[in-house]
Structures are given as structure tokens and as C-alpha cells.
PDB file of N, CA and C in Angstrom:
ATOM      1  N   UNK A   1      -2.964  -1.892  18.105  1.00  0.00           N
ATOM      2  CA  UNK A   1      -1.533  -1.882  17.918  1.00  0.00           C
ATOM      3  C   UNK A   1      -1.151  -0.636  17.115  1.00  0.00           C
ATOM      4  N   UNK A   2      -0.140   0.015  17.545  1.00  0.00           N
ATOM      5  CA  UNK A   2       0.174   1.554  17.233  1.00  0.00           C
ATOM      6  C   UNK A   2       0.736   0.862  15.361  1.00  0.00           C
ATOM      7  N   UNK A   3       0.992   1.827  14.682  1.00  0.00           N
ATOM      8  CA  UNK A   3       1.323   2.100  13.054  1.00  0.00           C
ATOM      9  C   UNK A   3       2.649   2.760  13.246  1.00  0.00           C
ATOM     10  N   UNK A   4       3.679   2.227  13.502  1.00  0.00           N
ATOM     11  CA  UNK A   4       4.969   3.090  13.526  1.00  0.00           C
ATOM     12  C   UNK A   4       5.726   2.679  12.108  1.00  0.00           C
ATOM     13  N   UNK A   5       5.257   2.345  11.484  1.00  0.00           N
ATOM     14  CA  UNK A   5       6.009   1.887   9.715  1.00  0.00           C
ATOM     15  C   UNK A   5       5.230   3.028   9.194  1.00  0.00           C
ATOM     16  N   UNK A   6       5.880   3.727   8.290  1.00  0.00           N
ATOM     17  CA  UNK A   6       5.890   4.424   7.075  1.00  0.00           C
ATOM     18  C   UNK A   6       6.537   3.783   6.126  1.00  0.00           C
ATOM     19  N   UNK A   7       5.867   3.346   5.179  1.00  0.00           N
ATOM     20  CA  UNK A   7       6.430   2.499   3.633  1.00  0.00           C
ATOM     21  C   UNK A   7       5.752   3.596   2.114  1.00  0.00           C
ATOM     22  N   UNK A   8       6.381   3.381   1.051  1.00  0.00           N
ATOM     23  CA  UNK A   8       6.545   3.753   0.340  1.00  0.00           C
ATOM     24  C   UNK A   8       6.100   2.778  -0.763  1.00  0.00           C
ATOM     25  N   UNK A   9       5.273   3.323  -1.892  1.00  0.00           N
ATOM     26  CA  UNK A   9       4.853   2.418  -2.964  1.00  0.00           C
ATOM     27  C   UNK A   9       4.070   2.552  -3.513  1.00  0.00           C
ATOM     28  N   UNK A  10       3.579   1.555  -4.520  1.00  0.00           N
ATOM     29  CA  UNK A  10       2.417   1.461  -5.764  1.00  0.00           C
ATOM     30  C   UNK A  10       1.441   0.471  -5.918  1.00  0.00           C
ATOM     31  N   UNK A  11       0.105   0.729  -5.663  1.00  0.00           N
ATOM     32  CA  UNK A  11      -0.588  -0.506  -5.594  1.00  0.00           C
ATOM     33  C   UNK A  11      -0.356  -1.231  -6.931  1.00  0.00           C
ATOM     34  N   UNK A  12      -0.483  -2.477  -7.081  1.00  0.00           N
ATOM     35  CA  UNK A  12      -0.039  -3.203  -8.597  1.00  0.00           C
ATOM     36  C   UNK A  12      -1.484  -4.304  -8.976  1.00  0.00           C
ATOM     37  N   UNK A  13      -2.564  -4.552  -7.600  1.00  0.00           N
ATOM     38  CA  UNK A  13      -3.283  -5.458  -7.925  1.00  0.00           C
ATOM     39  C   UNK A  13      -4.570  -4.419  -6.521  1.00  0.00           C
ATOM     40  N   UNK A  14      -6.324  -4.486  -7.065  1.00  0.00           N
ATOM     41  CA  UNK A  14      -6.779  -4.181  -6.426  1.00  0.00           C
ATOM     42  C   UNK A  14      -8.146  -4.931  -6.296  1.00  0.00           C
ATOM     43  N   UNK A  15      -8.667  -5.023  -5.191  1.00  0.00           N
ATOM     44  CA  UNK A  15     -10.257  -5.728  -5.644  1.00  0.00           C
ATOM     45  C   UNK A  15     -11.022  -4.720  -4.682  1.00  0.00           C
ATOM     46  N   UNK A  16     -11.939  -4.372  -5.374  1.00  0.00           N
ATOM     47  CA  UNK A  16     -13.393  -3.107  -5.130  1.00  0.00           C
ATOM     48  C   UNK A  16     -14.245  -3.631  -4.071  1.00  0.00           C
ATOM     49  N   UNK A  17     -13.831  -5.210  -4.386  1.00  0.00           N
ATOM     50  CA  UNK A  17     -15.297  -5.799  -3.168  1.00  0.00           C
ATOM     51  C   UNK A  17     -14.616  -6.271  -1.909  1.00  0.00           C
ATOM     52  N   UNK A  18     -13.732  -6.931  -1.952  1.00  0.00           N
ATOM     53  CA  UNK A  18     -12.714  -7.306  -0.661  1.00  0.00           C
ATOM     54  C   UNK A  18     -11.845  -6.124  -0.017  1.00  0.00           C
ATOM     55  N   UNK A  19     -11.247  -5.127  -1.192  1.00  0.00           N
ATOM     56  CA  UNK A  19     -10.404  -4.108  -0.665  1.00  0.00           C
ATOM     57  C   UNK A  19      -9.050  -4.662  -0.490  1.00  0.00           C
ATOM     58  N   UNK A  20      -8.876  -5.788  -0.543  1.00  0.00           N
ATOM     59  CA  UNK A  20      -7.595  -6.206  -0.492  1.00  0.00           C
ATOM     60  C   UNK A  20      -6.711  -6.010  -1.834  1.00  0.00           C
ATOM     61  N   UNK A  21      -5.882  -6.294  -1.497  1.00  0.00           N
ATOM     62  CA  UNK A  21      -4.586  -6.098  -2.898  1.00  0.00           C
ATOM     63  C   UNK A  21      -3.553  -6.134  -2.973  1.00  0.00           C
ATOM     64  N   UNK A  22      -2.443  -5.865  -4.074  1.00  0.00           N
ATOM     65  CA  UNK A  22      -1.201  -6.314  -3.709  1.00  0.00           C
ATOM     66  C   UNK A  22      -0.489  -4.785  -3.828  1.00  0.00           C
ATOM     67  N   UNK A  23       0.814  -4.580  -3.379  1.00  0.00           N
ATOM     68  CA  UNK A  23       1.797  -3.265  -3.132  1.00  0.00           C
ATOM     69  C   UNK A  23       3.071  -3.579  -3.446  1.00  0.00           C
ATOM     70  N   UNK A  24       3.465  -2.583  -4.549  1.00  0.00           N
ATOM     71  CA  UNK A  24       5.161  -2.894  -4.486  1.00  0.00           C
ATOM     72  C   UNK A  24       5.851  -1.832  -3.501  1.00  0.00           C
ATOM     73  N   UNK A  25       6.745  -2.201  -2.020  1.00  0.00           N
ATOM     74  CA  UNK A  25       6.690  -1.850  -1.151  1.00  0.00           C
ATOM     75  C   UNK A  25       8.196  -1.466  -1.657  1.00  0.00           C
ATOM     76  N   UNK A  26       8.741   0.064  -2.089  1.00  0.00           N
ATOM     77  CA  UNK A  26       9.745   0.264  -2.109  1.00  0.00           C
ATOM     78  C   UNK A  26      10.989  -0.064  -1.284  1.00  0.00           C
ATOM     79  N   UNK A  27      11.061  -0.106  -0.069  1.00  0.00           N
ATOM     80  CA  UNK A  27      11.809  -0.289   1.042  1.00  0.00           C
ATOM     81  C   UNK A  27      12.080  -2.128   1.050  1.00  0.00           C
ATOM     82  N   UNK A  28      11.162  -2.706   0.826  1.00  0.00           N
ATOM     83  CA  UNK A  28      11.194  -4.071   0.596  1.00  0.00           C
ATOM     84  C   UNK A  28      11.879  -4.913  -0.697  1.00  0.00           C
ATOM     85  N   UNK A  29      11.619  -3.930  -1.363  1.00  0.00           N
ATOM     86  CA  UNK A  29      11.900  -3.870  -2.917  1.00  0.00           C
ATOM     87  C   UNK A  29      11.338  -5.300  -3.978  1.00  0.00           C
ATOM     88  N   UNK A  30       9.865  -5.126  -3.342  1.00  0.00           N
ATOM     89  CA  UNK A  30       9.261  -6.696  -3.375  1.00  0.00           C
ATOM     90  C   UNK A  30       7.605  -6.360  -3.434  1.00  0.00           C
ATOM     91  N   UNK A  31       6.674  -7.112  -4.108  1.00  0.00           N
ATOM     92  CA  UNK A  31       5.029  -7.244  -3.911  1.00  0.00           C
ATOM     93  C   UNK A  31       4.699  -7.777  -2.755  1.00  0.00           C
ATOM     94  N   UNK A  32       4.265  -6.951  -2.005  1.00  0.00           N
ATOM     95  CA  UNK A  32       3.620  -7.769  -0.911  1.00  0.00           C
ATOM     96  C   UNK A  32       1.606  -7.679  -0.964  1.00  0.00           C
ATOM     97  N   UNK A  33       1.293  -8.744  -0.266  1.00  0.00           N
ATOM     98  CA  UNK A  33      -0.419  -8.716  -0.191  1.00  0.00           C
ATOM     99  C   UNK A  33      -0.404  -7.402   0.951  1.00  0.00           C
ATOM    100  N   UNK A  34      -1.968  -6.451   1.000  1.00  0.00           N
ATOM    101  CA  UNK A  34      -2.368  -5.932   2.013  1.00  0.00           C
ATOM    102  C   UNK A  34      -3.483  -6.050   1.895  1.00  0.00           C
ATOM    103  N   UNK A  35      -4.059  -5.574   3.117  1.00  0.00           N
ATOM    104  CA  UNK A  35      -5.186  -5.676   3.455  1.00  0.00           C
ATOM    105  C   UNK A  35      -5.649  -4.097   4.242  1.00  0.00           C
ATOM    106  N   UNK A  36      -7.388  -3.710   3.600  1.00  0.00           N
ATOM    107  CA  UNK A  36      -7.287  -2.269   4.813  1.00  0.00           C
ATOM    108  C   UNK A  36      -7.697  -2.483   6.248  1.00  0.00           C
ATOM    109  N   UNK A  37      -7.128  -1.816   6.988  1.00  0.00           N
ATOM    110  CA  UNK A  37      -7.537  -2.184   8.555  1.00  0.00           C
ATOM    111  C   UNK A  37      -8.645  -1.493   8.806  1.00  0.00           C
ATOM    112  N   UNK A  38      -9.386  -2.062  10.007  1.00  0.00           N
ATOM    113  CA  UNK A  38     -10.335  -1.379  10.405  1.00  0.00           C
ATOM    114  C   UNK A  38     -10.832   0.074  10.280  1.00  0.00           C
ATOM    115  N   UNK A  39      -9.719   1.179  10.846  1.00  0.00           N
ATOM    116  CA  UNK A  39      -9.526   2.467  10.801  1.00  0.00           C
ATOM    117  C   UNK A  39      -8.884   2.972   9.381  1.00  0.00           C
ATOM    118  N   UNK A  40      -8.935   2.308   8.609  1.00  0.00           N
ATOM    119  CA  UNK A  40      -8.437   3.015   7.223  1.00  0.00           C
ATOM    120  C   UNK A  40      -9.587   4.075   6.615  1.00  0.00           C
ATOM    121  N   UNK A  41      -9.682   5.150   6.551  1.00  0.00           N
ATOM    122  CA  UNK A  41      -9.942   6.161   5.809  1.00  0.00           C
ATOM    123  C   UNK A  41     -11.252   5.815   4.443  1.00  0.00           C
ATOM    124  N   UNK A  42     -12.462   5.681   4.255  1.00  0.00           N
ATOM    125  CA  UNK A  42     -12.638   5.671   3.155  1.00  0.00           C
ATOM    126  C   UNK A  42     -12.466   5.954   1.973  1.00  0.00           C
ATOM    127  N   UNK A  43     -12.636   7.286   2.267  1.00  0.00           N
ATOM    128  CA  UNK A  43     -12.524   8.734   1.706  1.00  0.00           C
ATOM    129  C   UNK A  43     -11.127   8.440   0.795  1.00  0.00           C
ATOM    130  N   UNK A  44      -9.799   7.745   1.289  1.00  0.00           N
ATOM    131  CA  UNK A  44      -9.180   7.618   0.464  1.00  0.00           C
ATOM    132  C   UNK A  44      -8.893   6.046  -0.173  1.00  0.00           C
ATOM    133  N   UNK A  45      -9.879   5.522  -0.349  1.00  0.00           N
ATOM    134  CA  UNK A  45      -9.782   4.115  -1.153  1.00  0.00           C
ATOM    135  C   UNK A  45      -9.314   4.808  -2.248  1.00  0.00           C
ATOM    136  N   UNK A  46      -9.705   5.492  -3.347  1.00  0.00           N
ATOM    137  CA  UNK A  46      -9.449   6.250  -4.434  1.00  0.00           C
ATOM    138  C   UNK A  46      -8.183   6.895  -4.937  1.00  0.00           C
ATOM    139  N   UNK A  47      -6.864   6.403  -3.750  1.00  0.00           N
ATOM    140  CA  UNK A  47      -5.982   6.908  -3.936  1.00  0.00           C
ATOM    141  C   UNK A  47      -5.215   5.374  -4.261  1.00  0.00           C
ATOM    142  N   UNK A  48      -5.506   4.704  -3.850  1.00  0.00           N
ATOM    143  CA  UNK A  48      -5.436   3.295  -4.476  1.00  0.00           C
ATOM    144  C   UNK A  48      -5.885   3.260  -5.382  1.00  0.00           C
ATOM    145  N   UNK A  49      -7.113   2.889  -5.972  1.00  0.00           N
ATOM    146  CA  UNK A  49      -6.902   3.008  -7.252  1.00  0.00           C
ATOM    147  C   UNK A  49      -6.335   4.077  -8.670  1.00  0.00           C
ATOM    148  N   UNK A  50      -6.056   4.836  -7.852  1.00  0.00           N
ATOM    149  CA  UNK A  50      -5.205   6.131  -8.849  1.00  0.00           C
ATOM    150  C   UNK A  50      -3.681   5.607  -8.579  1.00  0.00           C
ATOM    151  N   UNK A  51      -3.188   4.382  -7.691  1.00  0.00           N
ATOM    152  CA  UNK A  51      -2.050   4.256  -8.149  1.00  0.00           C
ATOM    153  C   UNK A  51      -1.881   3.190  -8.761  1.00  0.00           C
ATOM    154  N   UNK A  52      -2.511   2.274  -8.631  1.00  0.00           N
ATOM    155  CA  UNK A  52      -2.826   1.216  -9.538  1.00  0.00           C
ATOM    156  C   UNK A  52      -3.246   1.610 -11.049  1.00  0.00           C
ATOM    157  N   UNK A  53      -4.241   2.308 -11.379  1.00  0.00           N
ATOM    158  CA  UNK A  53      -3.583   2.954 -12.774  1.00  0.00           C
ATOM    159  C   UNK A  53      -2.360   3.486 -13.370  1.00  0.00           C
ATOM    160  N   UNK A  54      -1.471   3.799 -12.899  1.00  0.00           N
ATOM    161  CA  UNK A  54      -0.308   3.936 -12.872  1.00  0.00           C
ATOM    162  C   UNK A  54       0.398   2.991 -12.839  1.00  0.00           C
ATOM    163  N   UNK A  55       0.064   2.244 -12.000  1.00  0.00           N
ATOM    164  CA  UNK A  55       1.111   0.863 -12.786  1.00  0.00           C
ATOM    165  C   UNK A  55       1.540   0.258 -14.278  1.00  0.00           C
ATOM    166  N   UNK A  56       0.087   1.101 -15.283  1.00  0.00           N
ATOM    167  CA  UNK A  56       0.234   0.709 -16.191  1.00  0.00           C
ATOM    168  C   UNK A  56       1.295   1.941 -17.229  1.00  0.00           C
ATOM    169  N   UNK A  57       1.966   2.526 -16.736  1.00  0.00           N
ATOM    170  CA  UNK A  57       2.512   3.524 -17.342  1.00  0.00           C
ATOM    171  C   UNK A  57       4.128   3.507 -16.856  1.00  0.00           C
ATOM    172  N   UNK A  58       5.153   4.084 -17.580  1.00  0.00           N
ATOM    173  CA  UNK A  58       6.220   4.466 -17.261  1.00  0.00           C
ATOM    174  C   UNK A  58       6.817   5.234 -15.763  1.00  0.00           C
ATOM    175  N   UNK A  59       5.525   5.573 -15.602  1.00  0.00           N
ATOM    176  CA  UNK A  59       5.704   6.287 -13.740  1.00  0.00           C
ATOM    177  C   UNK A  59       5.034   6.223 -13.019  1.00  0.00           C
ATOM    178  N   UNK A  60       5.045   4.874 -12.275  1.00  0.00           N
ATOM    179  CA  UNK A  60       4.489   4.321 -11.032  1.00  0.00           C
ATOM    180  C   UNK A  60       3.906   5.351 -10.221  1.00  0.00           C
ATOM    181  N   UNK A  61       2.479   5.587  -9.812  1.00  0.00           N
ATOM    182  CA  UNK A  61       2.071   6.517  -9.101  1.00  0.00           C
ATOM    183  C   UNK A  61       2.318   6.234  -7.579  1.00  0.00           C
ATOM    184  N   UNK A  62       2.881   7.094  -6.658  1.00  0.00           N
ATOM    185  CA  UNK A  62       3.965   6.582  -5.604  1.00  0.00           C
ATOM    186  C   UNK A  62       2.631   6.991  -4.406  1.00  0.00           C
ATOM    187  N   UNK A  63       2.678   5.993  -3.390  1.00  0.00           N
ATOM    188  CA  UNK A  63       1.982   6.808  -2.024  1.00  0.00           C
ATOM    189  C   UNK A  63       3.187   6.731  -0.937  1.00  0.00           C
ATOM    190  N   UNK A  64       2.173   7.129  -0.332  1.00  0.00           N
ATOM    191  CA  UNK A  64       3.219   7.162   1.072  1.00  0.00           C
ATOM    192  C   UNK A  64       1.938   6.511   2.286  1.00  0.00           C
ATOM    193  N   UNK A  65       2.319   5.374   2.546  1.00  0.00           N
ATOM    194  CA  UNK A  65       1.284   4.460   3.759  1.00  0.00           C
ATOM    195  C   UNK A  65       1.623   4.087   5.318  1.00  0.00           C
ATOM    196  N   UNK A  66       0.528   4.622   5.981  1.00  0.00           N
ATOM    197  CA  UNK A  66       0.802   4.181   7.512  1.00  0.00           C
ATOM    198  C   UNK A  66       0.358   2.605   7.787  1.00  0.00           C
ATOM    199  N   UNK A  67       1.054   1.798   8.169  1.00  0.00           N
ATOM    200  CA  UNK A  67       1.121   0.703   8.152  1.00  0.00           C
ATOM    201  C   UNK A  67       1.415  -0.203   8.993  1.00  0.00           C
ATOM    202  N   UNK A  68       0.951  -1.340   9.192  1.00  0.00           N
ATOM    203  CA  UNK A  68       1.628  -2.398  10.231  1.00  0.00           C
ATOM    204  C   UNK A  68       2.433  -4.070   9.106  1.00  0.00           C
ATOM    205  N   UNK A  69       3.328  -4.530   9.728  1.00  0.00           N
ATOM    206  CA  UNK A  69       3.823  -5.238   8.797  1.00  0.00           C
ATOM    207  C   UNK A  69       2.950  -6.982   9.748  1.00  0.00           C
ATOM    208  N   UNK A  70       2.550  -7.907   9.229  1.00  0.00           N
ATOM    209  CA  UNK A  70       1.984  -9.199   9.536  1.00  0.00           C
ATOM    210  C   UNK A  70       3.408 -10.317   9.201  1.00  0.00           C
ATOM    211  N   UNK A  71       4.237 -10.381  10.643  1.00  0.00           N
ATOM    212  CA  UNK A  71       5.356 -10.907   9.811  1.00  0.00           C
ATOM    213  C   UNK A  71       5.251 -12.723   9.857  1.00  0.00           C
ATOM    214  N   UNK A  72       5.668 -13.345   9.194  1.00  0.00           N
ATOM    215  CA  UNK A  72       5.865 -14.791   9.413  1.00  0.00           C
ATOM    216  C   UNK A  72       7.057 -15.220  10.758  1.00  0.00           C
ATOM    217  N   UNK A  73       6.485 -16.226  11.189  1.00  0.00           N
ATOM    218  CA  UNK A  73       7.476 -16.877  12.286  1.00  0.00           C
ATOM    219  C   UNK A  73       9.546 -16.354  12.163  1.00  0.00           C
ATOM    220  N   UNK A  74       9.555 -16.539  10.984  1.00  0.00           N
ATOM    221  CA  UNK A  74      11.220 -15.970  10.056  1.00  0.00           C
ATOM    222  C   UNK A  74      10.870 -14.562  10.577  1.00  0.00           C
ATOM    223  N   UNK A  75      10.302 -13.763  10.632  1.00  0.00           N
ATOM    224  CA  UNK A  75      10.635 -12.157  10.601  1.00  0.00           C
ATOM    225  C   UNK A  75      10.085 -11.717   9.112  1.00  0.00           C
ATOM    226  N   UNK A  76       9.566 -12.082   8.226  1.00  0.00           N
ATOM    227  CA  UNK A  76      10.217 -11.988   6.979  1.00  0.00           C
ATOM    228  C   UNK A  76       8.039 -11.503   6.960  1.00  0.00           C
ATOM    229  N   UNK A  77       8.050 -10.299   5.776  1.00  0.00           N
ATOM    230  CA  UNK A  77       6.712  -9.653   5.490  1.00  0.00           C
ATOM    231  C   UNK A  77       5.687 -10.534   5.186  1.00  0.00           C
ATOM    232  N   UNK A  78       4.412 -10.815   5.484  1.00  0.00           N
ATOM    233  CA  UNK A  78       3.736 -11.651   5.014  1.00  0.00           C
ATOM    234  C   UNK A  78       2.592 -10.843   4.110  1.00  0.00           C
ATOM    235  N   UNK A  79       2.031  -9.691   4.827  1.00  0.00           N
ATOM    236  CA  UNK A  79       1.031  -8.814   4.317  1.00  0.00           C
ATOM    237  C   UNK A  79       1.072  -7.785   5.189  1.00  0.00           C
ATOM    238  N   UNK A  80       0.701  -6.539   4.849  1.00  0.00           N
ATOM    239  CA  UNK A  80       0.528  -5.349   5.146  1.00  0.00           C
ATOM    240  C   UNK A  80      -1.030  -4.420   6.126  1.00  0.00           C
ATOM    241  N   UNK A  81      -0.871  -4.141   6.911  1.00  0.00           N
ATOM    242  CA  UNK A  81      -2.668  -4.025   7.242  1.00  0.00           C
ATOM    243  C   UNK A  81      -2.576  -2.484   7.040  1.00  0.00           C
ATOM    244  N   UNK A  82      -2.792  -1.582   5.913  1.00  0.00           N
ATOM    245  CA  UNK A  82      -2.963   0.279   5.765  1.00  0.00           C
ATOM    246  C   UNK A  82      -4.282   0.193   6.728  1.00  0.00           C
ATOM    247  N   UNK A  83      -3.145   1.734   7.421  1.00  0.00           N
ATOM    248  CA  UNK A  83      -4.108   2.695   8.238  1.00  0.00           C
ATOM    249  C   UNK A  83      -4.043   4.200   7.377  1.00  0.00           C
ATOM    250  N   UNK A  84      -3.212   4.004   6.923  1.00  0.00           N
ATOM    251  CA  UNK A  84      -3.555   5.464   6.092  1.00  0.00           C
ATOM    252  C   UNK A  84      -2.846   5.630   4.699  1.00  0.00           C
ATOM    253  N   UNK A  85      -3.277   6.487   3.937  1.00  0.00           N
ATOM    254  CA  UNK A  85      -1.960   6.400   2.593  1.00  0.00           C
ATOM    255  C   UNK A  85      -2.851   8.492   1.984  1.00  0.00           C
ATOM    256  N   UNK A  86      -1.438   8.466   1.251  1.00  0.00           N
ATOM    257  CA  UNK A  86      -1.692   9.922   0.879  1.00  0.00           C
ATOM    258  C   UNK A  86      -0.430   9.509  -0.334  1.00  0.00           C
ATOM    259  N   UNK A  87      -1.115  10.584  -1.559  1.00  0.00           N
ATOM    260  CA  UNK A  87      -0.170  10.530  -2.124  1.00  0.00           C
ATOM    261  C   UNK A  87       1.165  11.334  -2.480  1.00  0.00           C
ATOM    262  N   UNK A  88       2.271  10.763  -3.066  1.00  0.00           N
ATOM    263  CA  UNK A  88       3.301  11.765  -3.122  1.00  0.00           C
ATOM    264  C   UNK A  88       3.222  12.278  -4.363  1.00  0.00           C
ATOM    265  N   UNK A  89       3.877  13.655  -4.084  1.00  0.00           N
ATOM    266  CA  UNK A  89       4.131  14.108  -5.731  1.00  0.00           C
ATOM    267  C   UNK A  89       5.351  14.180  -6.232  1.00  0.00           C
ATOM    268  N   UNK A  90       5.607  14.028  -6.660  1.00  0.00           N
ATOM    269  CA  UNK A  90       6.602  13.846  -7.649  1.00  0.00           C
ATOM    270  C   UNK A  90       6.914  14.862  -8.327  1.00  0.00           C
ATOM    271  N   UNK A  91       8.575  15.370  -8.531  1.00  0.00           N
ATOM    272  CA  UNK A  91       9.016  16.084  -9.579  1.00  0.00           C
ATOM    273  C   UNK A  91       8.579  15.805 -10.795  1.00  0.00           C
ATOM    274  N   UNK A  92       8.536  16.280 -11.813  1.00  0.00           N
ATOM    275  CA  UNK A  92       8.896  16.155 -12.975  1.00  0.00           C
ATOM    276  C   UNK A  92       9.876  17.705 -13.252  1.00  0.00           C
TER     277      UNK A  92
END
């Protein structure tokens, strides 16, 4: 299934052994669960956890994620499956 969502956000919860975790999904303006998909990138697990450190600070470290949304019967987000994420930079 093609990745036509681009979402915006900060990981807030991560686990090293499952890979799963939670995202505050700007556009949603809400935590949602994700999960990595098959084709997700190793190479950048590490950008997850560099934004999840950031959660603990005044400036949310922001990515930018290719994504599919897992919706409930309602339409409404259930979890996230990343195919890709890179991060943004930010002014200061």
C-alpha cells in the first residue's frame, strides 16, 4: 500500500526491542501509537530517538514522516505504520 501521508511530529514514548512507540502527530494535534513498517530505514531508528530526547526540553525535536494512517471503523487514527522520517530543522 503506497505512503501518500506526510505528518509532522515528535516521538514522546519509544521501545529499543519492539520499535514501537508513541508520536505527537502535529496535524492531528494528538499522541498517536506507531509502529515501523516493514521497509522503514534502519539506519534511521536514531532519529527517533533524538526526538524523543527532546521531548524532554522546551523544543520538541520535530521530524517529518512518510506514513500510512491504521484507521478505526469511525475514520478516526488508530496507529501509524513509518516508512520513512528525516529530521527538520528548525530556525532559531
Amino acid at each position: 500500500m503506497p505512503y501518500e501521508d506526510i505528518i509532522t511530529g515528535n516521538v514522546t514514548r519509544f521501545n529499543s526491542i519492539t520499535r514501537n512507540g508513541r508520536i505527537y502527530v502535529d496535524q492531528l494535534q494528538k499522541v498517536v501509537p506507531f509502529k515501523l513498517d516493514v521497509d522503514f530505514p534502519i539506519v534511521t531508528v536514531g532519529l527517533l530517538t533524538w526526538s524523543l530526547h527532546g521531548s524532554n526540553t522546551d523544543l520538541p525535536k520535530k521530524l517529518e514522516l512518510k506514513a500510512r494512517h491504521v484507521r478505526s471503523a469511525h475514520g478516526l487514527t488508530k496507529r501509524i505504520l513509518l516508512a520513512e522520517c528525516k529530521r527538520i530543522e528548525e530556525d532559531l
